[in-house]
C-alpha atoms as a PDB file:
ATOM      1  CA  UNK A   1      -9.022 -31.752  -3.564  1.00  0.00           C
ATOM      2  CA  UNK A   2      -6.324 -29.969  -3.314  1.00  0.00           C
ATOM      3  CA  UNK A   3      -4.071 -28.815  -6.070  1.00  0.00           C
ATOM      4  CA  UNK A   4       0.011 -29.393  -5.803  1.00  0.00           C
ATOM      5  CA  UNK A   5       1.456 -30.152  -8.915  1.00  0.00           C
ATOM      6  CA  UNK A   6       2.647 -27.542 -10.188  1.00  0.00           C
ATOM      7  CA  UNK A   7       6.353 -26.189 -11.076  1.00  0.00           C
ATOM      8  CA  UNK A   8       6.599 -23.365  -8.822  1.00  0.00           C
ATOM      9  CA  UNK A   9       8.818 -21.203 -11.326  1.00  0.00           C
ATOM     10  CA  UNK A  10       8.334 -17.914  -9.209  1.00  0.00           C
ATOM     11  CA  UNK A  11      10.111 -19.738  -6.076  1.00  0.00           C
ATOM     12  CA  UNK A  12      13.200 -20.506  -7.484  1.00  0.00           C
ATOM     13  CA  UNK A  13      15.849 -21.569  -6.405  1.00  0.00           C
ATOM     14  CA  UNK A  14      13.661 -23.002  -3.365  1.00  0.00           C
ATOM     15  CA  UNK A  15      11.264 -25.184  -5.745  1.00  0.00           C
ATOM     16  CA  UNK A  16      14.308 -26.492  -7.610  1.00  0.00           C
ATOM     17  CA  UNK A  17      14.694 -28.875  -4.380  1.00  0.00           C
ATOM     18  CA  UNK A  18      11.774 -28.454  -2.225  1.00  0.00           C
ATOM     19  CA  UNK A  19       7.997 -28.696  -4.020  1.00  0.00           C
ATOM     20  CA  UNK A  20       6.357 -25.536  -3.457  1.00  0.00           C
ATOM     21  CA  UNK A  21       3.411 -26.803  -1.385  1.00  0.00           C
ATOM     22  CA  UNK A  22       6.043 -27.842   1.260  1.00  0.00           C
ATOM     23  CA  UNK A  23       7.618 -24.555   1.394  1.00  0.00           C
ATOM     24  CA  UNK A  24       7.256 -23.703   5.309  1.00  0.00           C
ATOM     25  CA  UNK A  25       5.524 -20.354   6.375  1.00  0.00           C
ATOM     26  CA  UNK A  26       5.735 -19.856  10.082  1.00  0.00           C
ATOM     27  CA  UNK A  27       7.221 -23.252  10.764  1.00  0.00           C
ATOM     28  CA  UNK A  28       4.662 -25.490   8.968  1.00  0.00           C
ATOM     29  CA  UNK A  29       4.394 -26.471   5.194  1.00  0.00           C
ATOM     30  CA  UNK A  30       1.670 -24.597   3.468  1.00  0.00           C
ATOM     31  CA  UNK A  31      -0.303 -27.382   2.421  1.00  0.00           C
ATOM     32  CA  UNK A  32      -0.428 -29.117   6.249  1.00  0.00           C
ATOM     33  CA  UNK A  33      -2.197 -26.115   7.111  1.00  0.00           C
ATOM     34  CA  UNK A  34      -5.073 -27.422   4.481  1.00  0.00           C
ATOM     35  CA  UNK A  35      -5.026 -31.108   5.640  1.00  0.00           C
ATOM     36  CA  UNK A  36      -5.148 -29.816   9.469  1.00  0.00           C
ATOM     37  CA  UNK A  37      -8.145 -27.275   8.756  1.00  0.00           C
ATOM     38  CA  UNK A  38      -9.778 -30.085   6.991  1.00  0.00           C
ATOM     39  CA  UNK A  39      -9.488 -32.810   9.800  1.00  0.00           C
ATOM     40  CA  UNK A  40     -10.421 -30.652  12.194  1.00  0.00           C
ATOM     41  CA  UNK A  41     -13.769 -30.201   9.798  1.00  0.00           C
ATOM     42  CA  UNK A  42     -14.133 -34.023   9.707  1.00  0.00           C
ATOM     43  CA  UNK A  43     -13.057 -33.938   6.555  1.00  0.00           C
ATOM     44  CA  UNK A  44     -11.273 -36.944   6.007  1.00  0.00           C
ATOM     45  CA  UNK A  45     -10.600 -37.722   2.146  1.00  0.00           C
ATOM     46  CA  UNK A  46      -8.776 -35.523   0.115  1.00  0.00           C
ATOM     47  CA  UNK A  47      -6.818 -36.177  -3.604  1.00  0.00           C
ATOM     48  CA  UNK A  48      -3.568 -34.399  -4.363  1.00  0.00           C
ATOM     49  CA  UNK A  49      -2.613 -34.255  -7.564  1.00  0.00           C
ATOM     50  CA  UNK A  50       1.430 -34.336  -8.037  1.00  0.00           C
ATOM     51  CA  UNK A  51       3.726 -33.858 -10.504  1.00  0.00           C
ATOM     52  CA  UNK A  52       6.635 -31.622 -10.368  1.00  0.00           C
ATOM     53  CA  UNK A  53       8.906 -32.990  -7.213  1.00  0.00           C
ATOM     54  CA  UNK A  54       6.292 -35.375  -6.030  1.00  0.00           C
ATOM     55  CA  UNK A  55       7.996 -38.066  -4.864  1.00  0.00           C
ATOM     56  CA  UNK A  56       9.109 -35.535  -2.242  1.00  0.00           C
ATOM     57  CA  UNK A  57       5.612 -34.418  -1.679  1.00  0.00           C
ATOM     58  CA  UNK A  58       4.198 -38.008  -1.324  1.00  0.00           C
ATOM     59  CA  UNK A  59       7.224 -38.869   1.346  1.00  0.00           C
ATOM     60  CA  UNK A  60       6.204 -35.969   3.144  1.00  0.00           C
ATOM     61  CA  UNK A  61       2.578 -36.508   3.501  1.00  0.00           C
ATOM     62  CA  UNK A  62       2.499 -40.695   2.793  1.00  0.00           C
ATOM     63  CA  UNK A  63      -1.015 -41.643   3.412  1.00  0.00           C
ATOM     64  CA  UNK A  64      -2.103 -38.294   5.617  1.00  0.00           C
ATOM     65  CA  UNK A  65      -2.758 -40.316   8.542  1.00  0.00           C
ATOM     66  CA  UNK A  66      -0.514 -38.553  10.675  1.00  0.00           C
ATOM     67  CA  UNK A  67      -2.862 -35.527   9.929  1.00  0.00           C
ATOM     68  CA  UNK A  68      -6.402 -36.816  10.198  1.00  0.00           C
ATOM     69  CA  UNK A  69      -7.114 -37.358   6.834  1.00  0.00           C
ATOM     70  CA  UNK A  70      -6.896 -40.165   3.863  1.00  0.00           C
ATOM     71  CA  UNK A  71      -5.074 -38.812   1.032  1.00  0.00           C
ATOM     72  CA  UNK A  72      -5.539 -40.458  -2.553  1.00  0.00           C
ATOM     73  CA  UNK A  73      -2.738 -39.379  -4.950  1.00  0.00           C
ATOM     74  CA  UNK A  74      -3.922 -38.355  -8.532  1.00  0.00           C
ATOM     75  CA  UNK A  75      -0.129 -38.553 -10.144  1.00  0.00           C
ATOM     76  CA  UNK A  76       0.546 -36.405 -13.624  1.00  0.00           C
ATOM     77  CA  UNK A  77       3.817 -37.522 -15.544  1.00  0.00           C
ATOM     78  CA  UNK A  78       3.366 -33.546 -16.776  1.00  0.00           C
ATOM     79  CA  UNK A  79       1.923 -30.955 -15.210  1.00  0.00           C
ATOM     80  CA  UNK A  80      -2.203 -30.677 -16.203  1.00  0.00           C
ATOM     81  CA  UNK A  81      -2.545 -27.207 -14.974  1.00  0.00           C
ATOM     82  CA  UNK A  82      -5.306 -26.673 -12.934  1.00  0.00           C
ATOM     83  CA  UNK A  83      -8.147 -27.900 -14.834  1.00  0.00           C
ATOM     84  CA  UNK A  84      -6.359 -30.989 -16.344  1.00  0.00           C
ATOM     85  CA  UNK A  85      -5.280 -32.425 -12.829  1.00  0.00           C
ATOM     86  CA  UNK A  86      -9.026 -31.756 -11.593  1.00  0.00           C
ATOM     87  CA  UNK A  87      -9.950 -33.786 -14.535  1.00  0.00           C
ATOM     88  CA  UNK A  88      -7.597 -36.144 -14.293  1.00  0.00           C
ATOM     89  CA  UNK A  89      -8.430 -36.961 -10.910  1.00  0.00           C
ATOM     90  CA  UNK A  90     -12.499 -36.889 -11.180  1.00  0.00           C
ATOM     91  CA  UNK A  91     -12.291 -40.999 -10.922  1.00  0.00           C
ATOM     92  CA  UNK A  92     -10.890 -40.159  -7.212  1.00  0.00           C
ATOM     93  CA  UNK A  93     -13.468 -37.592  -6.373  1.00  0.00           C
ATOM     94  CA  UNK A  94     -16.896 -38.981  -6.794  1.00  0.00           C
ATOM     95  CA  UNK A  95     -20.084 -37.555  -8.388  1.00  0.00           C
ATOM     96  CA  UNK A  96     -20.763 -35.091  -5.213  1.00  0.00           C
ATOM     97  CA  UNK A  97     -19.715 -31.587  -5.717  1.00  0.00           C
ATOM     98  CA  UNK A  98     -15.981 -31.300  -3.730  1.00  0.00           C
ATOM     99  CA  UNK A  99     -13.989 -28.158  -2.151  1.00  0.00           C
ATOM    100  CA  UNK A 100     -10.815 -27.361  -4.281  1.00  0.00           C
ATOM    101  CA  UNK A 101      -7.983 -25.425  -2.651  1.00  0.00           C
ATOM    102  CA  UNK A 102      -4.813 -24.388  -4.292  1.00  0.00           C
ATOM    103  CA  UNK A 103      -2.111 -25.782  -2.722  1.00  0.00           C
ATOM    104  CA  UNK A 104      -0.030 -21.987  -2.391  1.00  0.00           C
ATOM    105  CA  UNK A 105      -2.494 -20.181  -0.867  1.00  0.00           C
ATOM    106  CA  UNK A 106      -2.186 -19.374   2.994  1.00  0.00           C
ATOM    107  CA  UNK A 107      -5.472 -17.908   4.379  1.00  0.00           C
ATOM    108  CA  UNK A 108      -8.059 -17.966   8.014  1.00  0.00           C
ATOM    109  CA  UNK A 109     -10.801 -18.654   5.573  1.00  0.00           C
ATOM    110  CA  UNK A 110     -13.251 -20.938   6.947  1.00  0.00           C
ATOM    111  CA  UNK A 111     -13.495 -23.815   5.391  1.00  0.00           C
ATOM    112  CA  UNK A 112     -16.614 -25.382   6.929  1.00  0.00           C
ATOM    113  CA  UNK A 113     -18.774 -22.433   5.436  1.00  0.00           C
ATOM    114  CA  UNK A 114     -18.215 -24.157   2.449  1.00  0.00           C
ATOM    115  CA  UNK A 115     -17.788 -27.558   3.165  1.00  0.00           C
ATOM    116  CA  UNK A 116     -21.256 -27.208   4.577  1.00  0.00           C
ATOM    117  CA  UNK A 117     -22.944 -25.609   1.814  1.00  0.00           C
ATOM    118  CA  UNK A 118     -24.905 -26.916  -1.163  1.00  0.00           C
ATOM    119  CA  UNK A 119     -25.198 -25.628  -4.828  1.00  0.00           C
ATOM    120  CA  UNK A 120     -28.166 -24.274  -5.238  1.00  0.00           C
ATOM    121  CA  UNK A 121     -30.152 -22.685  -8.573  1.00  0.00           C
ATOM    122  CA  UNK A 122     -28.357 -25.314 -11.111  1.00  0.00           C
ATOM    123  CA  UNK A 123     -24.992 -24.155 -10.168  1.00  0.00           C
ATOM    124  CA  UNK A 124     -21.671 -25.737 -11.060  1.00  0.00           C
ATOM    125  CA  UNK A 125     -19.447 -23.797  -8.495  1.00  0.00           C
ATOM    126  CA  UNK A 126     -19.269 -21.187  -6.054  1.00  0.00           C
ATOM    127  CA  UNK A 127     -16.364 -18.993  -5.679  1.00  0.00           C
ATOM    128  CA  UNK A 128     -14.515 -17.626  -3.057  1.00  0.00           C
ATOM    129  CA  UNK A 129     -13.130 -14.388  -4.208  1.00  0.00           C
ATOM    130  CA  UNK A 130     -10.996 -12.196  -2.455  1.00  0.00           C
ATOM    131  CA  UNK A 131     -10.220  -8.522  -2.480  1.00  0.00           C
ATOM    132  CA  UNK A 132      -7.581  -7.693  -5.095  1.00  0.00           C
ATOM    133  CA  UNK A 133      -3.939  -8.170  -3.670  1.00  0.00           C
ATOM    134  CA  UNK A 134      -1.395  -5.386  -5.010  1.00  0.00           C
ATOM    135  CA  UNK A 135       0.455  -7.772  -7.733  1.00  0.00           C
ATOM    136  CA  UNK A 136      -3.348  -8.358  -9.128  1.00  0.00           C
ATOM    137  CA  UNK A 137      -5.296  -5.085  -9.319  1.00  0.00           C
ATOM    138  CA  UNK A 138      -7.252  -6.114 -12.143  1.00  0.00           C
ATOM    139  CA  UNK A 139      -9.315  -8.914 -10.530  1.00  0.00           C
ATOM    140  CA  UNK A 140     -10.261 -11.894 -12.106  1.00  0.00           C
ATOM    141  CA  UNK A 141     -13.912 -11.609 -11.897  1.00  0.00           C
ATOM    142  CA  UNK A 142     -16.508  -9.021 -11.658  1.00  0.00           C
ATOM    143  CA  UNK A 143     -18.998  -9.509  -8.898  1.00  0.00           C
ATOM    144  CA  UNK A 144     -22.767  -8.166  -8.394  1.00  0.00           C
ATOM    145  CA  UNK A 145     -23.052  -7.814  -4.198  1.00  0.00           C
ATOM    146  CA  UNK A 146     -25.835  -8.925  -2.353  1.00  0.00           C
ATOM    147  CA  UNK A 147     -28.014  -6.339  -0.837  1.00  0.00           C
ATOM    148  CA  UNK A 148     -26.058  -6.007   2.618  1.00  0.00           C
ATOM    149  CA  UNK A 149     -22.423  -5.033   2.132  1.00  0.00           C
ATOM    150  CA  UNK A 150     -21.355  -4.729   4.987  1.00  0.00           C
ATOM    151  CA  UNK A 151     -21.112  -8.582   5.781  1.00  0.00           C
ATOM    152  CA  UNK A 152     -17.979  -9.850   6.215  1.00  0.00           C
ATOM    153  CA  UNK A 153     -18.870 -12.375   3.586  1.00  0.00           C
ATOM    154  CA  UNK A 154     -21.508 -11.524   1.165  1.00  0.00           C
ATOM    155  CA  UNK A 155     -22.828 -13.663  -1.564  1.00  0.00           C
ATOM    156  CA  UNK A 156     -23.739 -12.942  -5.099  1.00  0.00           C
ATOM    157  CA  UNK A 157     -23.804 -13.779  -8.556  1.00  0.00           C
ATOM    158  CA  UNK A 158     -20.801 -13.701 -10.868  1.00  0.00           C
ATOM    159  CA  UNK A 159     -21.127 -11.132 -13.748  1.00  0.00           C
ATOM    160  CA  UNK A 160     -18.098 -12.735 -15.779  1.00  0.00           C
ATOM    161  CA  UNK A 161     -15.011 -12.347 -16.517  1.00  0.00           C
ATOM    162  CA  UNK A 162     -12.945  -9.539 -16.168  1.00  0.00           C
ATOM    163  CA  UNK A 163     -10.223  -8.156 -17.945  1.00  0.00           C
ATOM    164  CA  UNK A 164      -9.604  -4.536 -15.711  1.00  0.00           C
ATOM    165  CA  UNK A 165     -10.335  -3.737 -12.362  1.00  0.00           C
ATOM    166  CA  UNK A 166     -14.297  -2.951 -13.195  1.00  0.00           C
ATOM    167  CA  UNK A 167     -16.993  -3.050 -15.640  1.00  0.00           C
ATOM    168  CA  UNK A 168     -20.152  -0.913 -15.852  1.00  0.00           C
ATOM    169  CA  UNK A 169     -19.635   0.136 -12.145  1.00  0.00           C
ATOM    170  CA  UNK A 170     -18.964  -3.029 -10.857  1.00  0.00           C
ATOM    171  CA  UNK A 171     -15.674  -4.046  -9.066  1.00  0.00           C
ATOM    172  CA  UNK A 172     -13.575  -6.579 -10.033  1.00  0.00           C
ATOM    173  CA  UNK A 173     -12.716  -9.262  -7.514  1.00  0.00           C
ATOM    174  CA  UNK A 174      -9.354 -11.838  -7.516  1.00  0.00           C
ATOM    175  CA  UNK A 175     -10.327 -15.786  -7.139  1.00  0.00           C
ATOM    176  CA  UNK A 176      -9.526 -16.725  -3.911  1.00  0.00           C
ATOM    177  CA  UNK A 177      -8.259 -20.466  -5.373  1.00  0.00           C
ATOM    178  CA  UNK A 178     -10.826 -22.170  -2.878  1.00  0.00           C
ATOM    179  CA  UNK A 179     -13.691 -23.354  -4.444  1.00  0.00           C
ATOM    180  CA  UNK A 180     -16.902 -25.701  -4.317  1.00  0.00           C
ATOM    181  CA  UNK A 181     -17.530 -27.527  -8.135  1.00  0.00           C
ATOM    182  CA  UNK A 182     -19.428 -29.757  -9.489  1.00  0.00           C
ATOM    183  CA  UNK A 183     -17.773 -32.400 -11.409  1.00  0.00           C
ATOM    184  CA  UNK A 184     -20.294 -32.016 -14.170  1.00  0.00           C
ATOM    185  CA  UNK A 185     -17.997 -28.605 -14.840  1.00  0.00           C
ATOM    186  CA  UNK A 186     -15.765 -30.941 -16.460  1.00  0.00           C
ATOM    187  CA  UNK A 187     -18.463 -32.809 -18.683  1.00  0.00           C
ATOM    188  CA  UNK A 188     -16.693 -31.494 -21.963  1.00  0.00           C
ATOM    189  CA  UNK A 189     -13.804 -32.342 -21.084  1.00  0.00           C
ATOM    190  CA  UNK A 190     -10.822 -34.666 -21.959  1.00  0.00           C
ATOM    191  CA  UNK A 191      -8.974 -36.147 -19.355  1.00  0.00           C
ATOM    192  CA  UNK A 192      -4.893 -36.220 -19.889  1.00  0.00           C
ATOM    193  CA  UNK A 193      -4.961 -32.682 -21.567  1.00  0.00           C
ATOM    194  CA  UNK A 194      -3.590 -29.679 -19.630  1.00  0.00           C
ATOM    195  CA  UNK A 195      -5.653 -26.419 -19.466  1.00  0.00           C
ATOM    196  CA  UNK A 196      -6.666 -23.633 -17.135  1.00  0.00           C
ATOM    197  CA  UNK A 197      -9.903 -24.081 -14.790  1.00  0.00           C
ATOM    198  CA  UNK A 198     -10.925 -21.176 -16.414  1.00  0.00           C
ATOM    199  CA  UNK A 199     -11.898 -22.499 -19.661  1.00  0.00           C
ATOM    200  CA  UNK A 200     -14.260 -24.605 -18.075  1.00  0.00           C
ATOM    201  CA  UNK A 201     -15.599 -21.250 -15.840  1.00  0.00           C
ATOM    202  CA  UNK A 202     -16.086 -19.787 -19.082  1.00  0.00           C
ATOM    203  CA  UNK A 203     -19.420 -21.456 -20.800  1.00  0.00           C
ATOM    204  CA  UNK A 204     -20.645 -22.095 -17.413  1.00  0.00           C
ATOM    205  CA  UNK A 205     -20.590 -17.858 -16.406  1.00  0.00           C
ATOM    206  CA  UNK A 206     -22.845 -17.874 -19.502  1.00  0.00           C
ATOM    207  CA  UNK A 207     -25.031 -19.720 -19.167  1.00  0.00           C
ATOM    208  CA  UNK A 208     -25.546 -17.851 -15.376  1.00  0.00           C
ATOM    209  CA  UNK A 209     -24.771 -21.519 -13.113  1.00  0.00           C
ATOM    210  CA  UNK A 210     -21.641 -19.668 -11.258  1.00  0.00           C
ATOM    211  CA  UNK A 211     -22.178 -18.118  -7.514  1.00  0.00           C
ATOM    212  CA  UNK A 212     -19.543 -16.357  -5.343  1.00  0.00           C
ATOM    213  CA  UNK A 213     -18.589 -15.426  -2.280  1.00  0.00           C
ATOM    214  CA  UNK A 214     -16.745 -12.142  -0.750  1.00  0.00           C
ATOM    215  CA  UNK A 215     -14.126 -12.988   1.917  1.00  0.00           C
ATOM    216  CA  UNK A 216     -12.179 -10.100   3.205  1.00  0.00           C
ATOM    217  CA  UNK A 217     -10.019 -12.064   6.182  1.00  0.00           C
ATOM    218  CA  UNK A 218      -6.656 -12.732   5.244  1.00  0.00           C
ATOM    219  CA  UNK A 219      -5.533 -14.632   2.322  1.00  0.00           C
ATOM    220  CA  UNK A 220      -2.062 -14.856   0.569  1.00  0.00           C
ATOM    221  CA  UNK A 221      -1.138 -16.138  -2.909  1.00  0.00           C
ATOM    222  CA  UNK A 222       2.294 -17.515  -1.992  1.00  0.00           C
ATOM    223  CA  UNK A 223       3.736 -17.190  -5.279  1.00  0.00           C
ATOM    224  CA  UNK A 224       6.928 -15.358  -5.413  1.00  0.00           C
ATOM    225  CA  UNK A 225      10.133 -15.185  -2.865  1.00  0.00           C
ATOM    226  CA  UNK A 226       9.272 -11.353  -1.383  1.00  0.00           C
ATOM    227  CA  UNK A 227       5.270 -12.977  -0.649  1.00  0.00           C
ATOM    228  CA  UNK A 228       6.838 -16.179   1.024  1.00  0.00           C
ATOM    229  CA  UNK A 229       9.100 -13.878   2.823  1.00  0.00           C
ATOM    230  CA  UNK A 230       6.493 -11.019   3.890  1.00  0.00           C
ATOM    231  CA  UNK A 231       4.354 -13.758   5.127  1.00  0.00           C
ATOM    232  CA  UNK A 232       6.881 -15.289   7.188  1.00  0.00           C
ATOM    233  CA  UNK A 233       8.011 -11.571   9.083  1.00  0.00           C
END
């Protein structure tokens, strides 16, 4: 799945006209650089949720044929925020855990590491997390490293949220927005109502059935005019 519906306040006056995961960095719409990476996986179904401007996005993209893939629309009159429109759109996605991406992020992060894995230990998700940018030093999530840190990707166990950069000598890590859930995450929850993915994160850090990842290759929350623009130059 990949998530698209959203206003993209940050980006104005470009999302006024132009939904944000269409906005083009280096010649090519952010979100055709998901659909291509997940073709040339064999990846062939993806949902989209759409709200905000998606008529434009569903012109653009029609059925996804022209890029390799079969897209299923999951439509939201409102915006769900990112747990309501994975909610919303469980009916599309099956009962086999599914790789989210957020439909601003830009990144070389590769996908069939995690298209190929499988939750293990009772786990709901695994997490890609990322190395905090400069408009995020806090983090979002505290992470306890594997043994061998010098792996360009080393996997872990999520300690829980974070409020600050760091926690009993731990460092604080920022969520990529790529993702591998289960859609038992959303088992208490009620479809139509918009809320953050985190809420459902939260009982399942708990009760320990989160994993994560470390991915230092590059990745870019394309959320604000100067980001688009840096990324472009």
């Amino acid at each position: 799945m990949i998530l698209a519906a959203g206003f993209g306040k940050r980006l104005r006056p470009l999302t006024e006209h132009t939904p944000k995961p269409l906005l083009e960095v280096r010649g090519k719409p952010l979100i055709v650089y998901h659909l291509e990476a997940l073709a040339a996986l064999g990846i062939r179904d993806v949902v989209i949720n759409s709200a905000w401007l998606g008529e434009k996005l569903e012109a653009h993209l029609a059925d996804g044929s022209q890029y390799g893939v079969r897209i299923a629309w999951s439509r939201e009159a409102e915006p769900l925020e990112t747990g309501g429109g994975i909610c919303q759109a469980l009916p599309l996605l099956g009962t086999e855990p599914f790789v989210l991406i957020n439909g601003d992020v830009w990144t070389d992060y590769p996908l069939g590491e995690l298209a190929s894995q499988r939750l293990v230990n009772n786990s709901l998700a695994h997490l890609v997390l990322v190395p905090n940018p400069e408009h995020h030093l806090a983090g979002d999530y505290c992470f306890s490293e594997s043994a061998d840190g010098t792996q360009e990707i080393v996997r872990g166990t999520l300690a829980g949220p974070m409020v600050e950069g760091s926690a009993a000598g731990r460092q604080s890590y920022t969520f990529s927005g790529i993702s591998l859930l289960d859609p038992q995450l959303f088992a208490g929850a009620v479809r139509g109502q918009a809320f953050p993915l985190r809420d459902v994160f939260a009982p399942a850090f708990g009760a320990g059935r989160i994993s994560a990842e470390l991915y230092r290759g590059d990745w870019c929350d394309v959320g604000t005019l100067a980001r688009l623009q840096a990324l472009n130059h």
